[in-house]
N, C-alpha and C. Protein backbone atom coordinates (compact mmCIF):
# COMPACT_ATOMS: atom_id res chain seq x y z
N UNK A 1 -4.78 25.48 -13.69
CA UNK A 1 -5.01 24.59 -12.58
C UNK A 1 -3.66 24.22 -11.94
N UNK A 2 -3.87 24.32 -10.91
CA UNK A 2 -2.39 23.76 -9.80
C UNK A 2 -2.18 22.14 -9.74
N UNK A 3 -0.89 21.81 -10.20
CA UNK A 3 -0.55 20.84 -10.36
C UNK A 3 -0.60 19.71 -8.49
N UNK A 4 -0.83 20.36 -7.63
CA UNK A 4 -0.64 19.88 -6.52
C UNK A 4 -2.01 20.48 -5.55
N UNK A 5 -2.67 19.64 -4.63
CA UNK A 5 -3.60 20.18 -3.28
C UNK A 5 -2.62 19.66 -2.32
N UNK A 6 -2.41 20.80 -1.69
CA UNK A 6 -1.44 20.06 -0.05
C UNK A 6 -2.93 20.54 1.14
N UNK A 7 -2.96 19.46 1.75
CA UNK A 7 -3.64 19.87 3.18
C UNK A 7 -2.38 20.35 4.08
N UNK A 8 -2.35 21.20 4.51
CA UNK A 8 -1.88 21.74 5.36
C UNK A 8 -2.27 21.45 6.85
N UNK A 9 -3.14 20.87 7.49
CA UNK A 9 -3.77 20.38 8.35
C UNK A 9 -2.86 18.89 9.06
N UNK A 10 -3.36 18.44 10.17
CA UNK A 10 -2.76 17.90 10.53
C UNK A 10 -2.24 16.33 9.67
N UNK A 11 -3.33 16.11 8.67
CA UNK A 11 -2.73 14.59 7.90
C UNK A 11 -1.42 15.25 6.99
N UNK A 12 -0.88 16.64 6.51
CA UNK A 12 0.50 17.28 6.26
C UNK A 12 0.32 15.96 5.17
N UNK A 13 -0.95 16.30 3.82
CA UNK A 13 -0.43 15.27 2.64
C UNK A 13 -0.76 15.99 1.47
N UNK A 14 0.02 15.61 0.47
CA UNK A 14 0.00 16.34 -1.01
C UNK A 14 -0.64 15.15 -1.74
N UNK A 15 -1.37 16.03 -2.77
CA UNK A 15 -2.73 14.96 -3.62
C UNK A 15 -2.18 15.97 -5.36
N UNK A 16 -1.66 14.71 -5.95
CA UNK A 16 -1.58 15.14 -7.34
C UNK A 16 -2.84 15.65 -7.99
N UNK A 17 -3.32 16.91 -8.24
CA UNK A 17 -4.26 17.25 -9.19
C UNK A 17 -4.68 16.53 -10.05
N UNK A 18 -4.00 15.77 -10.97
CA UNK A 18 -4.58 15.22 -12.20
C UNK A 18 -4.87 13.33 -11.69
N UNK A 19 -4.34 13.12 -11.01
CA UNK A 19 -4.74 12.26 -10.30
C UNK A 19 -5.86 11.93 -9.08
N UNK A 20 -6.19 12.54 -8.70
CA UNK A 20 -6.71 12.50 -7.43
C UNK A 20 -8.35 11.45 -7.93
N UNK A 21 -8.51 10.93 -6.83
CA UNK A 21 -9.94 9.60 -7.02
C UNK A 21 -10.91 10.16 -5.61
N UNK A 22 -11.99 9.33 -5.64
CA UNK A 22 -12.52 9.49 -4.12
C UNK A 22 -12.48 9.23 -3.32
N UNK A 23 -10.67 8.48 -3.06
CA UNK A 23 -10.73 7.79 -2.00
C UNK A 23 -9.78 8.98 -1.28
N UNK A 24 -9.61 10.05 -1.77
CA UNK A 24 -8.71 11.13 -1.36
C UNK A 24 -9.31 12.29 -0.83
N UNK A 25 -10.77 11.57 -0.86
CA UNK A 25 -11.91 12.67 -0.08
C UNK A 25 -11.65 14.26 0.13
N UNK A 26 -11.37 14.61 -1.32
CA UNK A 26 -10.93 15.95 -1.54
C UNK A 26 -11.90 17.13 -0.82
N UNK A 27 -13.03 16.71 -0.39
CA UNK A 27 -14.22 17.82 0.16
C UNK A 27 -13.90 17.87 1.65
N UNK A 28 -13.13 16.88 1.99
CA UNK A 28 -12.90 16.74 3.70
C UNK A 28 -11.74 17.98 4.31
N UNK A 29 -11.24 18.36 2.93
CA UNK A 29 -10.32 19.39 3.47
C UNK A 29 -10.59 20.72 3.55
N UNK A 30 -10.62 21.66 4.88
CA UNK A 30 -11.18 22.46 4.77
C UNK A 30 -10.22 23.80 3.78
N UNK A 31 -11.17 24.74 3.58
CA UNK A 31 -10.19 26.29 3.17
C UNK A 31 -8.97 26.31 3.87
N UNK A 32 -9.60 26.46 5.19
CA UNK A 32 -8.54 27.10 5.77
C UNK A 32 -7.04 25.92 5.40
N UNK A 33 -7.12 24.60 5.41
CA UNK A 33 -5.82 23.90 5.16
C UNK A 33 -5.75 23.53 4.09
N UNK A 34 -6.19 24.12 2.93
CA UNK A 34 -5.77 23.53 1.54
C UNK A 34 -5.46 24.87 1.21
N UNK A 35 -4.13 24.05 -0.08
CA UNK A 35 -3.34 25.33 -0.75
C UNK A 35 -2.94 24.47 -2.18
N UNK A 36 -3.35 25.30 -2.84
CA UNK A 36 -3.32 24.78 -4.57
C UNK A 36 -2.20 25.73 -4.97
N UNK A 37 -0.74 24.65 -5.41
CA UNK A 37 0.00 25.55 -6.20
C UNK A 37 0.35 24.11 -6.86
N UNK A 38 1.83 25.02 -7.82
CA UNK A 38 2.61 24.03 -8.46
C UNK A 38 4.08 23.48 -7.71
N UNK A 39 4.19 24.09 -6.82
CA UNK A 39 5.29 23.73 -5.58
C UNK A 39 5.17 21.90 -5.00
N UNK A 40 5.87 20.91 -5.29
CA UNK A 40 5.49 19.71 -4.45
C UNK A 40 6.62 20.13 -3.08
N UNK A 41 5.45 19.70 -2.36
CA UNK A 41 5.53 20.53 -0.89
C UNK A 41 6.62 19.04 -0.54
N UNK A 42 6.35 17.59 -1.22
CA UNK A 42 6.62 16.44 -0.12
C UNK A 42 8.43 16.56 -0.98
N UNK A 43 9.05 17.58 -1.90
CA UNK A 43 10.15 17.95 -2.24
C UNK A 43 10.66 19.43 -1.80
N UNK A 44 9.94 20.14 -1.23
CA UNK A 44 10.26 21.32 -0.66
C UNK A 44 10.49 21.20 1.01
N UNK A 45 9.29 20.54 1.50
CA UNK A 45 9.07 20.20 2.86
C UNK A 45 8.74 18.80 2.89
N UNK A 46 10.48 17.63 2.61
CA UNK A 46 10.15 16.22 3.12
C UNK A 46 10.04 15.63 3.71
N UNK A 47 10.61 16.07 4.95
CA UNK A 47 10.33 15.69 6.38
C UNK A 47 8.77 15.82 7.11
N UNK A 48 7.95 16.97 6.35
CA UNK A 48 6.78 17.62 7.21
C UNK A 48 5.44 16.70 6.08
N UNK A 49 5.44 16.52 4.91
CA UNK A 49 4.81 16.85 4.00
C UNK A 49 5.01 15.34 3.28
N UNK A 50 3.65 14.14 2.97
CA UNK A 50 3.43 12.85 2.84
C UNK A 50 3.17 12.98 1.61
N UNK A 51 3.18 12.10 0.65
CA UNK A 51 2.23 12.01 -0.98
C UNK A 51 1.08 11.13 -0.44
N UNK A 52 -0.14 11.64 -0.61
CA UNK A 52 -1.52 10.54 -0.46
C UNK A 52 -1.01 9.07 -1.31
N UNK A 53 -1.46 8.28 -0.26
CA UNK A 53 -1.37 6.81 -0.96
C UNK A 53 -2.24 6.81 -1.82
N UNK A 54 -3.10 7.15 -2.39
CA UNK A 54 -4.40 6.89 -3.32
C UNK A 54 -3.71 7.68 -4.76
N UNK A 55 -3.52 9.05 -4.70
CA UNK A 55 -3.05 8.98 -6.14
C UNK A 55 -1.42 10.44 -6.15
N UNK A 56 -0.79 9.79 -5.27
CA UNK A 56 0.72 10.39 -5.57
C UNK A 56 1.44 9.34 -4.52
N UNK A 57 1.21 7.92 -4.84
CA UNK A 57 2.18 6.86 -4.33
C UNK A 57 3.17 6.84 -4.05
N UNK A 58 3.89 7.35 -5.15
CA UNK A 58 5.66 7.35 -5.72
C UNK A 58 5.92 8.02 -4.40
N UNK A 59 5.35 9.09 -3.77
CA UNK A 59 6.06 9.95 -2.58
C UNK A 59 5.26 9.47 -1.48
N UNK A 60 4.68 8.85 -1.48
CA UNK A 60 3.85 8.24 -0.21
C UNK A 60 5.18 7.84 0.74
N UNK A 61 5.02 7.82 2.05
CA UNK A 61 6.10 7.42 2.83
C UNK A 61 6.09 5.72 2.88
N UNK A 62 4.68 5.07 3.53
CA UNK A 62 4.37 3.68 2.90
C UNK A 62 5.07 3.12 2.03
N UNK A 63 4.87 3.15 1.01
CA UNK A 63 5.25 2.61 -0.19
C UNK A 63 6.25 2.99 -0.31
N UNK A 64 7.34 4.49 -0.05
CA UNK A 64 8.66 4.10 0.28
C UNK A 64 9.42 3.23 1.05
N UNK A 65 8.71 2.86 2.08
CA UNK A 65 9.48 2.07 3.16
C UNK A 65 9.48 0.57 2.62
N UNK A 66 8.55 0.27 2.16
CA UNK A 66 8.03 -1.01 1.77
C UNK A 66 8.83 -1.45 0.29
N UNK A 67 9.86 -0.44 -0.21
CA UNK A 67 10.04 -0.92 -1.13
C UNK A 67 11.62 -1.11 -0.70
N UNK A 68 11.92 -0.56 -0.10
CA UNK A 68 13.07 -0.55 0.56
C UNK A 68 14.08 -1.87 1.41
């Protein structure tokens, strides 16, 4: 199993696999913009690429700013 779902689509957010809840409405993303690897996209691509606030916080942009 891939440690990461990135939508690729326009919300551009990464959802921790082992985390993920229903508020991350994992069915809303279609084929065509989801990509399951072990790559974290929001450390490869940080500028393009958000952590879902629901369950990969730590990289959420939100909760970066706010802690700041």
């Amino acid at each position: 199993m891939a440690k990461f779902i990135v939508n690729t689509g326009p919300e551009k957010e990464v959802h921790r696999t082992a985390n993920t809840v229903a508020a991350c409405k994992m069915s809303e993303i279609s084929n065509e913009n989801r990509i399951d690897t072990d790559e974290d996209y929001t450390v490869k691509y940080p500028a393009v690429y958000d952590g879902c606030g629901h369950c990969y916080k730590e990289k959420h942009r939100t909760f970066l700013t706010s802690i700041v």
